[in-house]
C-alpha atoms as a PDB file:
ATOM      1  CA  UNK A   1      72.996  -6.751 104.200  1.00  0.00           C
ATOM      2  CA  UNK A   2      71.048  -5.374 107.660  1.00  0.00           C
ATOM      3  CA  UNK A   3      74.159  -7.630 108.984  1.00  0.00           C
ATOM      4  CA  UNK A   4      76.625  -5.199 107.478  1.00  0.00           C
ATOM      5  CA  UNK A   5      75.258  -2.497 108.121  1.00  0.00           C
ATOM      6  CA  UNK A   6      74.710  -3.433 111.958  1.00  0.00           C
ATOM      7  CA  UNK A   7      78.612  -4.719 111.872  1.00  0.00           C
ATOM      8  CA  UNK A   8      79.718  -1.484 110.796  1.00  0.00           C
ATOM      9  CA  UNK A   9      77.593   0.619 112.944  1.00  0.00           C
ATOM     10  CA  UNK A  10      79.336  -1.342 116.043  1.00  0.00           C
ATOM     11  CA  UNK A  11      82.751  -1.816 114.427  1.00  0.00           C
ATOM     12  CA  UNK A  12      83.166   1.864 112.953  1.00  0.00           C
ATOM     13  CA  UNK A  13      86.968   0.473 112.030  1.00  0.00           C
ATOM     14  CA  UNK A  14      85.809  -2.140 109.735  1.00  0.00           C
ATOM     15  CA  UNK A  15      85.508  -0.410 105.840  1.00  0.00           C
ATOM     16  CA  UNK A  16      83.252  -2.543 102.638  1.00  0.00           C
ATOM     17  CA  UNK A  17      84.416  -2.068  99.451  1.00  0.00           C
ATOM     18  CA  UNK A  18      81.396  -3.537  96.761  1.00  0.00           C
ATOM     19  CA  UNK A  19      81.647  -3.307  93.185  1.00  0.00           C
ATOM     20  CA  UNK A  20      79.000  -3.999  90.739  1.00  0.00           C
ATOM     21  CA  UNK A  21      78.795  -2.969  86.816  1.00  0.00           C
ATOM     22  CA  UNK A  22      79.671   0.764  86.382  1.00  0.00           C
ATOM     23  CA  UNK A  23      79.261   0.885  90.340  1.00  0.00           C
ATOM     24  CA  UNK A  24      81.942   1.032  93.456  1.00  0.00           C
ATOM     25  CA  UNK A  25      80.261   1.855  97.021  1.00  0.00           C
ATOM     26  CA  UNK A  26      82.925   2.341  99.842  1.00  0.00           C
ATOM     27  CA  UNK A  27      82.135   2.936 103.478  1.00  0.00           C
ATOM     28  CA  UNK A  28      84.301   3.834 106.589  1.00  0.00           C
ATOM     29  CA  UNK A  29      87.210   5.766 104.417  1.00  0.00           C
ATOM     30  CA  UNK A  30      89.627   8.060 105.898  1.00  0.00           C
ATOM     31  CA  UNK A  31      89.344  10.462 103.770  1.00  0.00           C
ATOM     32  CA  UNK A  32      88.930  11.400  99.622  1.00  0.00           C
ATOM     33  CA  UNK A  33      92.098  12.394  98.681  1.00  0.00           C
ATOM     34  CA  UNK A  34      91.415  12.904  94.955  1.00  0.00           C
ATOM     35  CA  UNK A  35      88.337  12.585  92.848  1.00  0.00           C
ATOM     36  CA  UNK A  36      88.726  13.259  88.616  1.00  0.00           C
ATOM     37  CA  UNK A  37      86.008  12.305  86.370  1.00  0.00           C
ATOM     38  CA  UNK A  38      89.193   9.212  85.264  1.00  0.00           C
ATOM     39  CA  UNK A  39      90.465   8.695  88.545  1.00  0.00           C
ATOM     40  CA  UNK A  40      89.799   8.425  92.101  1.00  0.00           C
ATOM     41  CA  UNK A  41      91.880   8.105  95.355  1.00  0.00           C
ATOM     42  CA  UNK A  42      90.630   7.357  98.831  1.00  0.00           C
ATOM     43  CA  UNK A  43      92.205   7.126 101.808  1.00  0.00           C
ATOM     44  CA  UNK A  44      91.626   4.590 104.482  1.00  0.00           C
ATOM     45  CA  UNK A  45      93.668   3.790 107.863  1.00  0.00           C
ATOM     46  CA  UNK A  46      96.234   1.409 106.318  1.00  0.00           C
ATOM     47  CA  UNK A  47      95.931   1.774 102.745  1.00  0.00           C
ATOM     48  CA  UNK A  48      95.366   3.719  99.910  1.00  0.00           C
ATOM     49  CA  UNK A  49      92.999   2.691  97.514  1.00  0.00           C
ATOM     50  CA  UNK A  50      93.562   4.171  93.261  1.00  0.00           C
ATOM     51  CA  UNK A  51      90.960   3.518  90.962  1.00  0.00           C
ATOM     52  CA  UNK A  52      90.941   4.237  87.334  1.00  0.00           C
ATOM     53  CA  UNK A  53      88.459   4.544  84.668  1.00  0.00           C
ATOM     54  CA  UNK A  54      86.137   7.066  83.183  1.00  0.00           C
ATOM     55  CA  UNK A  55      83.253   8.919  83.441  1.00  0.00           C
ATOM     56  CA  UNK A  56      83.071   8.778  87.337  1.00  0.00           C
ATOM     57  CA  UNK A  57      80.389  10.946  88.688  1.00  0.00           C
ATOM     58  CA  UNK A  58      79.353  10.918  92.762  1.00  0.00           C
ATOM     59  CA  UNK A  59      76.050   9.215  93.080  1.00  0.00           C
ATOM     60  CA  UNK A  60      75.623   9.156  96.388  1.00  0.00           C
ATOM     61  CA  UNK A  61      77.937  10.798  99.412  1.00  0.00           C
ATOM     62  CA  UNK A  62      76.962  10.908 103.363  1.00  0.00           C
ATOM     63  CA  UNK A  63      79.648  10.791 106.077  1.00  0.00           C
ATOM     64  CA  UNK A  64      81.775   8.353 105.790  1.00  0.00           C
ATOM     65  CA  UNK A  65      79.985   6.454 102.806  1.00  0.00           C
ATOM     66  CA  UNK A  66      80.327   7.664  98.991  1.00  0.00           C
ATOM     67  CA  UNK A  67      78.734   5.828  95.862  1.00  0.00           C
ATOM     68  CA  UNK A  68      80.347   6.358  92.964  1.00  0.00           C
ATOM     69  CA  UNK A  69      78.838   5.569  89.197  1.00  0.00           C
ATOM     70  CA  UNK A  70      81.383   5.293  86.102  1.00  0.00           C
ATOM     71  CA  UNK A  71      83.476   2.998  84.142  1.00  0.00           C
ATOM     72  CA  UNK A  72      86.077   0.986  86.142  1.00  0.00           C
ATOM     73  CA  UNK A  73      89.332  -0.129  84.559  1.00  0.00           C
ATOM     74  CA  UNK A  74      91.216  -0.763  87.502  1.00  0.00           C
ATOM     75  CA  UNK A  75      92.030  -0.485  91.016  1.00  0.00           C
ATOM     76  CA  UNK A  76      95.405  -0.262  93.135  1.00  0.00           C
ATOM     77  CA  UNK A  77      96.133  -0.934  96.590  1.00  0.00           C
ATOM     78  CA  UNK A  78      99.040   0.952  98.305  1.00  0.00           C
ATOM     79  CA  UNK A  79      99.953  -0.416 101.793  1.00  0.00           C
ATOM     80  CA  UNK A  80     101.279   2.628 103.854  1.00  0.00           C
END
């Protein structure tokens, strides 16, 4: 993991996307285009990434890194 983090801290362009049980941690997003407690949508340099599911709250948020907690159901990738 210090090898991630270390890799991201040089390569700011590179993003991680981790899921776990009733967890999603994303770093090195664009931007947070829309966040409902059943859906979210983040935007990252060549994609667009749609989740859906319920009872999403924000765990966790500092720049450019967001933890969210909730039930997943899915998730959609939109090339741009």
């Amino acid at each position: 993991m210090l090898i991630d983090e270390l890799r991201n801290y040089l390569n700011p362009k590179s993003y991680n996307i981790n899921l776990s049980k009733d967890n999603i941690y994303i770093n090195n997003y664009h931007k947070l285009a829309q966040i409902t407690d059943n859906y979210i949508s983040i935007d990252f340099d060549t994609f667009i990434l749609n989740i859906n599911g319920s009872n999403f709250k924000i765990n966790k948020m500092i720049d450019k890194e967001i933890l969210f907690n909730g039930h997943i159901e899915s998730m959609e990738y939109l090339y741009k």
